[in-house]
Protein backbone atom coordinates (compact mmCIF):
# COMPACT_ATOMS: atom_id res chain seq x y z
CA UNK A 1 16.64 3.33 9.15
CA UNK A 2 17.21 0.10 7.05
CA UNK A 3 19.84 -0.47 8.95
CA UNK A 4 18.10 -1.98 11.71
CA UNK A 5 15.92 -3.80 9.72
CA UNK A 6 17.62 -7.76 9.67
CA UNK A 7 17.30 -10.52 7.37
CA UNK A 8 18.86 -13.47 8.24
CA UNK A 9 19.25 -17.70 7.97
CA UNK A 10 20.58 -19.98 9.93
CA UNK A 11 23.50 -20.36 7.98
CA UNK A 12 24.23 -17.30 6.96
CA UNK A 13 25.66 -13.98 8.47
CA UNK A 14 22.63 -11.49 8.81
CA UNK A 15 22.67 -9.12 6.83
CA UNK A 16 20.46 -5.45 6.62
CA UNK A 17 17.94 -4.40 3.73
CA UNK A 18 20.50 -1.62 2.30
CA UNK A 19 23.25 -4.48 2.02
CA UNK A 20 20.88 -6.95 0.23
CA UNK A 21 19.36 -4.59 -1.82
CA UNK A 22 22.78 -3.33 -2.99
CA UNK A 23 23.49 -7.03 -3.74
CA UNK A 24 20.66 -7.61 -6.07
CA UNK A 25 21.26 -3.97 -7.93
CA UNK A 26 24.89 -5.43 -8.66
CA UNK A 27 23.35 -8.39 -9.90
CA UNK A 28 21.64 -6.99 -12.20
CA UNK A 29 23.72 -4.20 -13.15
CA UNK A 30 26.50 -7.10 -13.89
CA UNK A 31 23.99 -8.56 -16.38
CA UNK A 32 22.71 -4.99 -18.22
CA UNK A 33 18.97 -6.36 -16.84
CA UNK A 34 18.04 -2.50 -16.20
CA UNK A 35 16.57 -2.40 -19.32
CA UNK A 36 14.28 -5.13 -18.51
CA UNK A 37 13.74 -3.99 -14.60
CA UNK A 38 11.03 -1.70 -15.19
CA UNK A 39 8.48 -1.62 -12.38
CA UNK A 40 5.74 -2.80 -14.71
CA UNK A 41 8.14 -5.99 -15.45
CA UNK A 42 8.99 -6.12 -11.88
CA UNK A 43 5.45 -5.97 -10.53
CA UNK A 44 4.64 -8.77 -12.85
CA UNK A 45 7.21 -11.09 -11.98
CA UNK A 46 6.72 -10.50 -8.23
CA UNK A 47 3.17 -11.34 -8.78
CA UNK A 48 4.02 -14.95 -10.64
CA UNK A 49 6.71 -15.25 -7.79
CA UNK A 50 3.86 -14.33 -5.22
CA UNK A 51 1.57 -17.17 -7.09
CA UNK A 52 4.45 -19.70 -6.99
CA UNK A 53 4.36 -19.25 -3.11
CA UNK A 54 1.04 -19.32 -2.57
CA UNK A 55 0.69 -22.70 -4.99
CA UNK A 56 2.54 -24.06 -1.96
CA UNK A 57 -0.37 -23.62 0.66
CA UNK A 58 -3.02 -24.28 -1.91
CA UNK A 59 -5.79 -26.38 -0.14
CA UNK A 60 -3.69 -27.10 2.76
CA UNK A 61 -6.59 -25.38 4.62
CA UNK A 62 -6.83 -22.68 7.81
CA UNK A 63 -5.72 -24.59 10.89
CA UNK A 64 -2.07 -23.97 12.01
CA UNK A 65 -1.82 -28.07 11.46
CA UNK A 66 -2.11 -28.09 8.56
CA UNK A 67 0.19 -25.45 7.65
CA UNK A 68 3.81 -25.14 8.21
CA UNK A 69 4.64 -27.93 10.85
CA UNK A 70 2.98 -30.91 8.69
CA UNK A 71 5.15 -29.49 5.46
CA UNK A 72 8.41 -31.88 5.01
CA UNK A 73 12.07 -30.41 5.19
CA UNK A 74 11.77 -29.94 1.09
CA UNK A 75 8.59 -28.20 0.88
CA UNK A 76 9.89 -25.78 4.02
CA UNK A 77 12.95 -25.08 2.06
CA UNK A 78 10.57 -24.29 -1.07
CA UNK A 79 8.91 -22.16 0.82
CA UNK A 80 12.32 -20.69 1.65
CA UNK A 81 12.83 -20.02 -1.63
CA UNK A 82 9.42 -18.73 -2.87
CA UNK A 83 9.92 -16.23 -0.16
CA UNK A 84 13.61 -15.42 -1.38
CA UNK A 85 12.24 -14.96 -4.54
CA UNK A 86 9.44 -12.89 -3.74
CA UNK A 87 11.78 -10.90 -1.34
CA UNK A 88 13.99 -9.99 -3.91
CA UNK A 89 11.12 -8.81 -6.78
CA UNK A 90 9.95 -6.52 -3.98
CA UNK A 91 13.49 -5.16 -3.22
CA UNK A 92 14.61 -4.35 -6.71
CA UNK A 93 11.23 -2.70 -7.41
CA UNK A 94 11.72 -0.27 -4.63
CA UNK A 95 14.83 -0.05 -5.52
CA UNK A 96 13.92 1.00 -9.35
CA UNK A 97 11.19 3.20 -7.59
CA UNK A 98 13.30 4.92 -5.31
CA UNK A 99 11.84 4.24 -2.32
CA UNK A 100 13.37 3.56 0.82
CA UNK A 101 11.66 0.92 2.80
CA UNK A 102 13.21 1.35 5.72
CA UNK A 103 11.46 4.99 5.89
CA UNK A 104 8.19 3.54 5.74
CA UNK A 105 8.65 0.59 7.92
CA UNK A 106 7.20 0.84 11.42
């Protein structure tokens, strides 16, 4: 179930898939975005989203130096976001789809 499936930040209280992906359908629901939120729209913007994160290790090379732990506290925290962004895309298009990650998660 989704329900054991966490996401979670320091800072924050964690929270499961169902309860995040309820968040962002209320988001958008507040807005009248459903219109727009058709999987072809979604799938698009999750791919720029997936670009903007991957912009971020662009020629940073395949050693584990040069990844992550020689990134500075503002380019982690854009990473944070890339992901949060790319997180989201992929939640409301399952959610359009009516799928159920949580089922096919091992």
């Amino acid at each position: 179930s989704t329900s054991s499936i966490i996401l979670m930040e320091d800072t924050q209280k964690a929270q499961t898939v169902d309860e995040i992906r309820l968040k962002i359908r209320e988001f958008a629901t507040e807005r009248m975005w459903a219109r727009f939120h058709t999987p072809r729209n979604l799938l698009l913007a999750l791919m720029g989203e997936l670009g903007e994160l991957a912009e971020l290790f662009q020629f940073r090379g395949d050693g584990e130096d040069s990844q992550t732990a020689t990134m500075t506290k503002e380019e982690l925290d854009k990473v944070g976001q890339e992901i949060a962004d790319v997180s989201i895309y992929l939640l409301r298009l399952a959610d359009v789809c009516r799928v159920r990650i949580g089922n096919y998660v091992v």
